[in-house]
PDB file of N, CA and C in Angstrom:
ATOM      1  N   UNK A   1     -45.826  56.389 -22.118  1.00  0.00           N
ATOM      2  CA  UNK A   1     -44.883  55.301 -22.227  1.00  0.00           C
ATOM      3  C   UNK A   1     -44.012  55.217 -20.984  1.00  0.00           C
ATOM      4  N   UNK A   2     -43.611  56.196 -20.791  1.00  0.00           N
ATOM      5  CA  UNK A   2     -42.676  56.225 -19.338  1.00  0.00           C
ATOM      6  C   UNK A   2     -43.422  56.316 -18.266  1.00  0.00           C
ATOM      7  N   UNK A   3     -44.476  56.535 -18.145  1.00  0.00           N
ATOM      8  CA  UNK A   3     -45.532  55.855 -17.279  1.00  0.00           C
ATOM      9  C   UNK A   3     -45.984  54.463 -17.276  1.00  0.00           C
ATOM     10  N   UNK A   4     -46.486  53.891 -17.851  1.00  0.00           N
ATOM     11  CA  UNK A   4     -46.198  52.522 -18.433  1.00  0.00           C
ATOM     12  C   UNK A   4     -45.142  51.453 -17.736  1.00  0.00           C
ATOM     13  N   UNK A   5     -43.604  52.041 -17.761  1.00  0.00           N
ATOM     14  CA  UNK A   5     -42.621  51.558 -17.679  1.00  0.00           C
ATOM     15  C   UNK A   5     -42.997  51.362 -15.570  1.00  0.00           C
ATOM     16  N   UNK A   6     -42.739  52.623 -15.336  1.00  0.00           N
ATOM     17  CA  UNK A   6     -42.797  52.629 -13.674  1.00  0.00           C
ATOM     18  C   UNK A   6     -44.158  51.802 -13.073  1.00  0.00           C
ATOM     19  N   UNK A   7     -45.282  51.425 -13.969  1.00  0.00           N
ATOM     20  CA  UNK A   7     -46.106  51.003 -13.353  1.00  0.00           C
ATOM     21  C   UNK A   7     -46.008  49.438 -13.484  1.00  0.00           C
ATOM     22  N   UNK A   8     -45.473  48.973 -14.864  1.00  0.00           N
ATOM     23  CA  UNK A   8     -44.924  47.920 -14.620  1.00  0.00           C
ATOM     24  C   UNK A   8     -44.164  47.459 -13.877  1.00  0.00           C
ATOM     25  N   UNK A   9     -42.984  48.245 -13.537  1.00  0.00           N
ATOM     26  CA  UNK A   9     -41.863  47.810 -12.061  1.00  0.00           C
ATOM     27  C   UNK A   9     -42.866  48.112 -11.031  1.00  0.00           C
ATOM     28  N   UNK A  10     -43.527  48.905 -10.577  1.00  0.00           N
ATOM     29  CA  UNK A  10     -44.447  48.934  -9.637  1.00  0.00           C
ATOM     30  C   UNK A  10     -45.147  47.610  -9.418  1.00  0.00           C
ATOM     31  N   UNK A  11     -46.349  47.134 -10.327  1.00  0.00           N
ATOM     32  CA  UNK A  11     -46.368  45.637 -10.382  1.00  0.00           C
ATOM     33  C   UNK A  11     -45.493  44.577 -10.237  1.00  0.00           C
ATOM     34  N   UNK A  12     -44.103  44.807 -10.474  1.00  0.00           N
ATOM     35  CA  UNK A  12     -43.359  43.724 -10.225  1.00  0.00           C
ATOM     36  C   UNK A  12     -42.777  43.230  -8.921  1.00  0.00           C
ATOM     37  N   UNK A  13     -42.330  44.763  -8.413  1.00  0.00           N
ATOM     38  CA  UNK A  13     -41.785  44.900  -6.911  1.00  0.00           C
ATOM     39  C   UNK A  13     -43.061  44.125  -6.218  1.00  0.00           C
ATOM     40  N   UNK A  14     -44.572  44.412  -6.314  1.00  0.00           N
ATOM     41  CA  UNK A  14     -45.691  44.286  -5.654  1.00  0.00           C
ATOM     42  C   UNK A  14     -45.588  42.773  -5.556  1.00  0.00           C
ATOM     43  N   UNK A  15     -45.712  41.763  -6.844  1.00  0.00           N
ATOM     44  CA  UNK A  15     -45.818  40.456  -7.152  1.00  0.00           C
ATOM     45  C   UNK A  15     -44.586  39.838  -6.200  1.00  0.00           C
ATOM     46  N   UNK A  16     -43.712  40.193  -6.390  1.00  0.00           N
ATOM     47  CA  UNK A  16     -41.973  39.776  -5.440  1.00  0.00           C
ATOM     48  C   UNK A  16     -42.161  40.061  -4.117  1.00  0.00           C
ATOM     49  N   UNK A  17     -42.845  41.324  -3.634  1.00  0.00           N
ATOM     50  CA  UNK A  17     -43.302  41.342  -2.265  1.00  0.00           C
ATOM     51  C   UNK A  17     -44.174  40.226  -1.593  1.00  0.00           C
ATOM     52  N   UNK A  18     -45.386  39.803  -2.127  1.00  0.00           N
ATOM     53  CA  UNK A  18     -45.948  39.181  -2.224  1.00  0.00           C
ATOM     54  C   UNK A  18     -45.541  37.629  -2.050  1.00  0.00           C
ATOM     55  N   UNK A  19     -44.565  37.506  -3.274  1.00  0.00           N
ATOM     56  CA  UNK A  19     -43.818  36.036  -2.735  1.00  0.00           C
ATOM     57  C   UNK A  19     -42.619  36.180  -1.638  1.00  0.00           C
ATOM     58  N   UNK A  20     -42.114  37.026  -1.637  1.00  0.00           N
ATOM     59  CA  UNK A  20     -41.894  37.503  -0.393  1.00  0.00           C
ATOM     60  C   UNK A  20     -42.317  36.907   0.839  1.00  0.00           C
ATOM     61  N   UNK A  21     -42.975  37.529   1.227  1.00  0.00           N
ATOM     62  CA  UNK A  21     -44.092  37.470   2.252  1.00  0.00           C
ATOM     63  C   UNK A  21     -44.439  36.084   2.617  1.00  0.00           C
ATOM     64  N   UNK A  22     -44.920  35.376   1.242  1.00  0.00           N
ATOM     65  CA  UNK A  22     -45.195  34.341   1.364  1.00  0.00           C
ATOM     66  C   UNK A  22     -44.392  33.423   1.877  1.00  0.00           C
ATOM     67  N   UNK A  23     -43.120  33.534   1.428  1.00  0.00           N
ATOM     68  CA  UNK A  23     -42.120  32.450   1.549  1.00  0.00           C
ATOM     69  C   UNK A  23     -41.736  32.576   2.949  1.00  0.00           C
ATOM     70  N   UNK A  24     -41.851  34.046   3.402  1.00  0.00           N
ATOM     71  CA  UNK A  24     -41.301  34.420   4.994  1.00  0.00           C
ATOM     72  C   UNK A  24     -42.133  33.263   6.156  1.00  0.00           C
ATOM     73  N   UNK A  25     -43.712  33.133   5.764  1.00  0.00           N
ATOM     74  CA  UNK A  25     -44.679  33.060   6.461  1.00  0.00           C
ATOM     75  C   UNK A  25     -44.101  31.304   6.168  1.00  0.00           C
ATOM     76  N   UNK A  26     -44.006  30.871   5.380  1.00  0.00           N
ATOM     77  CA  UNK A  26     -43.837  29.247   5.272  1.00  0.00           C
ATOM     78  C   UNK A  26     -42.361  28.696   6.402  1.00  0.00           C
ATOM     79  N   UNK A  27     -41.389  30.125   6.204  1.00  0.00           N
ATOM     80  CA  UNK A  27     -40.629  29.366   6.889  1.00  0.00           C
ATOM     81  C   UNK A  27     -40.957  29.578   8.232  1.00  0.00           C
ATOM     82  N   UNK A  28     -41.762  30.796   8.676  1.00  0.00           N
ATOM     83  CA  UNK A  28     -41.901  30.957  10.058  1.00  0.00           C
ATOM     84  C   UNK A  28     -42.784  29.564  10.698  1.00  0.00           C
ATOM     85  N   UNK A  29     -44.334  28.940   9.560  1.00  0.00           N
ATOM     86  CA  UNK A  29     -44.258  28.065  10.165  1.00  0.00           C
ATOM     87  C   UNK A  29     -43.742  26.810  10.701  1.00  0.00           C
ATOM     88  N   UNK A  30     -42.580  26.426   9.275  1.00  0.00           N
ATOM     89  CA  UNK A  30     -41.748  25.197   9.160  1.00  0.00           C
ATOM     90  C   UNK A  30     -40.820  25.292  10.801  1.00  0.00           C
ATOM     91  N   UNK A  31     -40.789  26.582  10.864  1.00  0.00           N
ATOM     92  CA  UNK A  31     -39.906  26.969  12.332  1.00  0.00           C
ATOM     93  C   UNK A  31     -40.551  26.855  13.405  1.00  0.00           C
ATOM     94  N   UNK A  32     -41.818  26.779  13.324  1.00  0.00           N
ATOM     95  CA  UNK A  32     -42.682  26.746  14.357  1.00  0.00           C
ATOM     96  C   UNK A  32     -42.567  25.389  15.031  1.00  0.00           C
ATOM     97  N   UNK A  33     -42.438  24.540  13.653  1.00  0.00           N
ATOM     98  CA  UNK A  33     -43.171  23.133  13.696  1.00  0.00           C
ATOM     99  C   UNK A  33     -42.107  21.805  13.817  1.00  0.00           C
ATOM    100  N   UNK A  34     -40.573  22.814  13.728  1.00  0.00           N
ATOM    101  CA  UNK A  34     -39.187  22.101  14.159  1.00  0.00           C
ATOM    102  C   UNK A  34     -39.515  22.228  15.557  1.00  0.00           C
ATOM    103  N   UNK A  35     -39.845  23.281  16.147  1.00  0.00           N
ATOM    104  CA  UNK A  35     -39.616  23.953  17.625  1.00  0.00           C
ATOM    105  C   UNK A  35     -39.713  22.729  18.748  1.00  0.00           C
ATOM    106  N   UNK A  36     -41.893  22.335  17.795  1.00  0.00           N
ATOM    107  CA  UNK A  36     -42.392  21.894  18.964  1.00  0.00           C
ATOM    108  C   UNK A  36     -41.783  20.406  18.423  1.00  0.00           C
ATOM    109  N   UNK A  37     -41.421  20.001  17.432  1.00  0.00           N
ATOM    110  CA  UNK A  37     -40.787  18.256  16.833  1.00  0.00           C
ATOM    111  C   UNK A  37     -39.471  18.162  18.210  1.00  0.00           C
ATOM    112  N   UNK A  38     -39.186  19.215  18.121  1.00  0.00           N
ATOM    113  CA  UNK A  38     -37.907  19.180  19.128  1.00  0.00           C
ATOM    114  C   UNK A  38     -38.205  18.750  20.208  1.00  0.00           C
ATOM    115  N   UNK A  39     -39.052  19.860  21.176  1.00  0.00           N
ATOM    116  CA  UNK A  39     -39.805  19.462  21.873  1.00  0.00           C
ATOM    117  C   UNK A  39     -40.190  17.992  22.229  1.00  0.00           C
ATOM    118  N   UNK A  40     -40.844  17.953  21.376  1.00  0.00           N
ATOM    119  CA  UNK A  40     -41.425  16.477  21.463  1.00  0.00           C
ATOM    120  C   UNK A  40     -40.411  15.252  21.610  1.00  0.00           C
ATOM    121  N   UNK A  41     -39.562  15.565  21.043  1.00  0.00           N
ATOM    122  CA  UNK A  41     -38.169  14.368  20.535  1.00  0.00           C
ATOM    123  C   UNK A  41     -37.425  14.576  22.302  1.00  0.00           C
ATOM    124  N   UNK A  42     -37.272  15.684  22.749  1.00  0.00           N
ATOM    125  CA  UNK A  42     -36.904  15.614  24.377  1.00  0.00           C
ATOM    126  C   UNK A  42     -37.630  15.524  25.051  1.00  0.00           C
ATOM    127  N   UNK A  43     -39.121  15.279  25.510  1.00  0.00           N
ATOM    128  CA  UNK A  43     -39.963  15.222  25.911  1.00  0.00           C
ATOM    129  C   UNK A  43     -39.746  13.691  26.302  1.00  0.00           C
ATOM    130  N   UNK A  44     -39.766  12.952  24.842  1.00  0.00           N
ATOM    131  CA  UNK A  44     -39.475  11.580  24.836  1.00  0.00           C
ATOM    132  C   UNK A  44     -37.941  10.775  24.911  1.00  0.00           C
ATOM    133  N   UNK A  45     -37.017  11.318  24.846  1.00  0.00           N
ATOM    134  CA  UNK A  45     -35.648  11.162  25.354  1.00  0.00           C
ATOM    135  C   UNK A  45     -35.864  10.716  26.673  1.00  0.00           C
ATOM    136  N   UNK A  46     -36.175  11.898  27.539  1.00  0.00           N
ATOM    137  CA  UNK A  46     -36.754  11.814  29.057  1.00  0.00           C
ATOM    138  C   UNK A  46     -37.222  10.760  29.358  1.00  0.00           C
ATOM    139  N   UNK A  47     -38.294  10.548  28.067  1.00  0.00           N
ATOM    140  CA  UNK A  47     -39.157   9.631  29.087  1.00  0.00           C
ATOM    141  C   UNK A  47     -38.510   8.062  28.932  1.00  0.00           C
ATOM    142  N   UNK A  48     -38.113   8.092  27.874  1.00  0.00           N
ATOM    143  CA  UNK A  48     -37.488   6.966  27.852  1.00  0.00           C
ATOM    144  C   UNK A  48     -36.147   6.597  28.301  1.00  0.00           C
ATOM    145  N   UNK A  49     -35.064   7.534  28.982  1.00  0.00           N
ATOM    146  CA  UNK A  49     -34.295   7.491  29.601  1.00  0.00           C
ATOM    147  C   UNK A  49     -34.131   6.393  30.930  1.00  0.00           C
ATOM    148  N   UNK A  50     -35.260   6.313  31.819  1.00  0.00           N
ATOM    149  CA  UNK A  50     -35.687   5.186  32.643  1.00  0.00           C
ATOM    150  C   UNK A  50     -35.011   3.810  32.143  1.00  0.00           C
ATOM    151  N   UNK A  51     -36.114   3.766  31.218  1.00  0.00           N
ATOM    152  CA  UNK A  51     -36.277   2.426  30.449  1.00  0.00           C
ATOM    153  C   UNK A  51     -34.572   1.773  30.028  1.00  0.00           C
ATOM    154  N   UNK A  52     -34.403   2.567  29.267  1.00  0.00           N
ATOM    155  CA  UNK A  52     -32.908   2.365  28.736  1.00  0.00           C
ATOM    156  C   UNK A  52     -32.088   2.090  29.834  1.00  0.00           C
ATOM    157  N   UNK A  53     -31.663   2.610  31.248  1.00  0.00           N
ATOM    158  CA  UNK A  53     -31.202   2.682  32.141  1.00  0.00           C
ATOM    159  C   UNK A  53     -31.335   1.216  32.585  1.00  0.00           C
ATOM    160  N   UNK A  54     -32.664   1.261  32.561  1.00  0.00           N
ATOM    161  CA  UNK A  54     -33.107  -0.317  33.263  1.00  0.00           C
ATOM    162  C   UNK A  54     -32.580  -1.654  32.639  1.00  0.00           C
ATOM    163  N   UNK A  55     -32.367  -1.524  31.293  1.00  0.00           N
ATOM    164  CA  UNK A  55     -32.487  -2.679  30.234  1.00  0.00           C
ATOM    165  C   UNK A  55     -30.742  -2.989  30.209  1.00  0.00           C
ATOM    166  N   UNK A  56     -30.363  -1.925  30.561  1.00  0.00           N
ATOM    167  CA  UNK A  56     -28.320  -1.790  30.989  1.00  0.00           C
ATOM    168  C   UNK A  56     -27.990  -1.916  29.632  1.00  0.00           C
ATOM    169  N   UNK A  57     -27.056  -1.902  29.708  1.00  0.00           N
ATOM    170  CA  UNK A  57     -25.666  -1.377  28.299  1.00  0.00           C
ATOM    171  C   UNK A  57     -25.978  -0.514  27.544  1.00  0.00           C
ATOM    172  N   UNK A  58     -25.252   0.327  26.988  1.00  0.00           N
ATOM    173  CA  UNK A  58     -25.178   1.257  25.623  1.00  0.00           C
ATOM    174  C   UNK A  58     -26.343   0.927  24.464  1.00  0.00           C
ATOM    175  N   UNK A  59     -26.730   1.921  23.688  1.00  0.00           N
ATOM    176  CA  UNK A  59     -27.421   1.455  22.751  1.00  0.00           C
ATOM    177  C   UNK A  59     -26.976   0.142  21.649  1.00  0.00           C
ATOM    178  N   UNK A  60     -25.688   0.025  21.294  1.00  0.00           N
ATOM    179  CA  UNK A  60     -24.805  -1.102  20.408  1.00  0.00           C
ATOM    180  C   UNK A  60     -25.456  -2.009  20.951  1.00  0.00           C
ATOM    181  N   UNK A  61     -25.140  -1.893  22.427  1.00  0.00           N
ATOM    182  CA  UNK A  61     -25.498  -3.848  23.216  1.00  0.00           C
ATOM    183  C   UNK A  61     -26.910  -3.994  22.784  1.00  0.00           C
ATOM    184  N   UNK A  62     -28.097  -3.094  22.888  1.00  0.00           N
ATOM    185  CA  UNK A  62     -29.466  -3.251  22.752  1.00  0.00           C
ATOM    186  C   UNK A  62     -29.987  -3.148  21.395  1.00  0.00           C
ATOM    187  N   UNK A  63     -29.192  -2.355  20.471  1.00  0.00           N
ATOM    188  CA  UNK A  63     -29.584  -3.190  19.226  1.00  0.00           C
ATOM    189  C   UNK A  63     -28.902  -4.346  18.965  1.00  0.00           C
ATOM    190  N   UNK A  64     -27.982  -4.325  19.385  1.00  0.00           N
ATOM    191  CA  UNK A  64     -27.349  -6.047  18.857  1.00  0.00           C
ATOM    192  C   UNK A  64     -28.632  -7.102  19.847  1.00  0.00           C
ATOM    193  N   UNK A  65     -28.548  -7.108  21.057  1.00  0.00           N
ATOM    194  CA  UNK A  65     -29.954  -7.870  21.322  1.00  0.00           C
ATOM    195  C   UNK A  65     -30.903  -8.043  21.055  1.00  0.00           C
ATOM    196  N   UNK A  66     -31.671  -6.755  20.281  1.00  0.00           N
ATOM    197  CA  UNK A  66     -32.673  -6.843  19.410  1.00  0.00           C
ATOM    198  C   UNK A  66     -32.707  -7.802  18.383  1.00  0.00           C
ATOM    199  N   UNK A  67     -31.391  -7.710  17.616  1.00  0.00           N
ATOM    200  CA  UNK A  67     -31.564  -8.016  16.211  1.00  0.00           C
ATOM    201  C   UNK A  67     -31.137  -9.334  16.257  1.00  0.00           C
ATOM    202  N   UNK A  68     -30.708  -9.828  17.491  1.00  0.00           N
ATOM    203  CA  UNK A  68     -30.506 -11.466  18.094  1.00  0.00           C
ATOM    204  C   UNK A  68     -31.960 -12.150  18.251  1.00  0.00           C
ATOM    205  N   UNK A  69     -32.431 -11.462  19.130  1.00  0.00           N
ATOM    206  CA  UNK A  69     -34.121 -11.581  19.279  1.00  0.00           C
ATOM    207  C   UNK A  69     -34.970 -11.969  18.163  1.00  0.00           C
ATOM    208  N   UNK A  70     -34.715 -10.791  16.798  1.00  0.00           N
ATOM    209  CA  UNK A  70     -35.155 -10.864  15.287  1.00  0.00           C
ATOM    210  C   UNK A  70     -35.288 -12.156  14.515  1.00  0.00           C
ATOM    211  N   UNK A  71     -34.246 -12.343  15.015  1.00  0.00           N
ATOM    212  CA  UNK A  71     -33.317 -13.320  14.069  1.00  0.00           C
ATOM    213  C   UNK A  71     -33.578 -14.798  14.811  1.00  0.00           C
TER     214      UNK A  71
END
């Protein structure tokens, strides 16, 4: 019986390790996959920095022109 008992917590610690583990590995990739989104999101800042420059005023003025355009 008291064998029993420790092998059940034995199984349990094991199962919790397990999700453990698991959950570690999901966030390492979710972290992976902010890294390179980041990446990517300044990659394209950059590139579109030009553009914006060129078109003049603040973003306000260029969506308000847009949505003049829209409309």
């Amino acid at each position: 019986m008291f064998l029993s008992r420790w092998d059940a917590l034995d199984e349990g610690l094991k199962a919790e390790q397990k999700k453990q583990d698991a959950a570690s590995q999901q966030w390492s990739q979710f972290s992976e996959l902010l890294q390179q989104t980041l990446t990517w999101l300044d990659a394209m800042e950059r590139l579109l920095q030009p553009e914006h420059q060129a078109l003049g005023g603040n973003t306000h003025e260029i969506r308000a022109r847009l949505l003049k355009n829209k409309v």
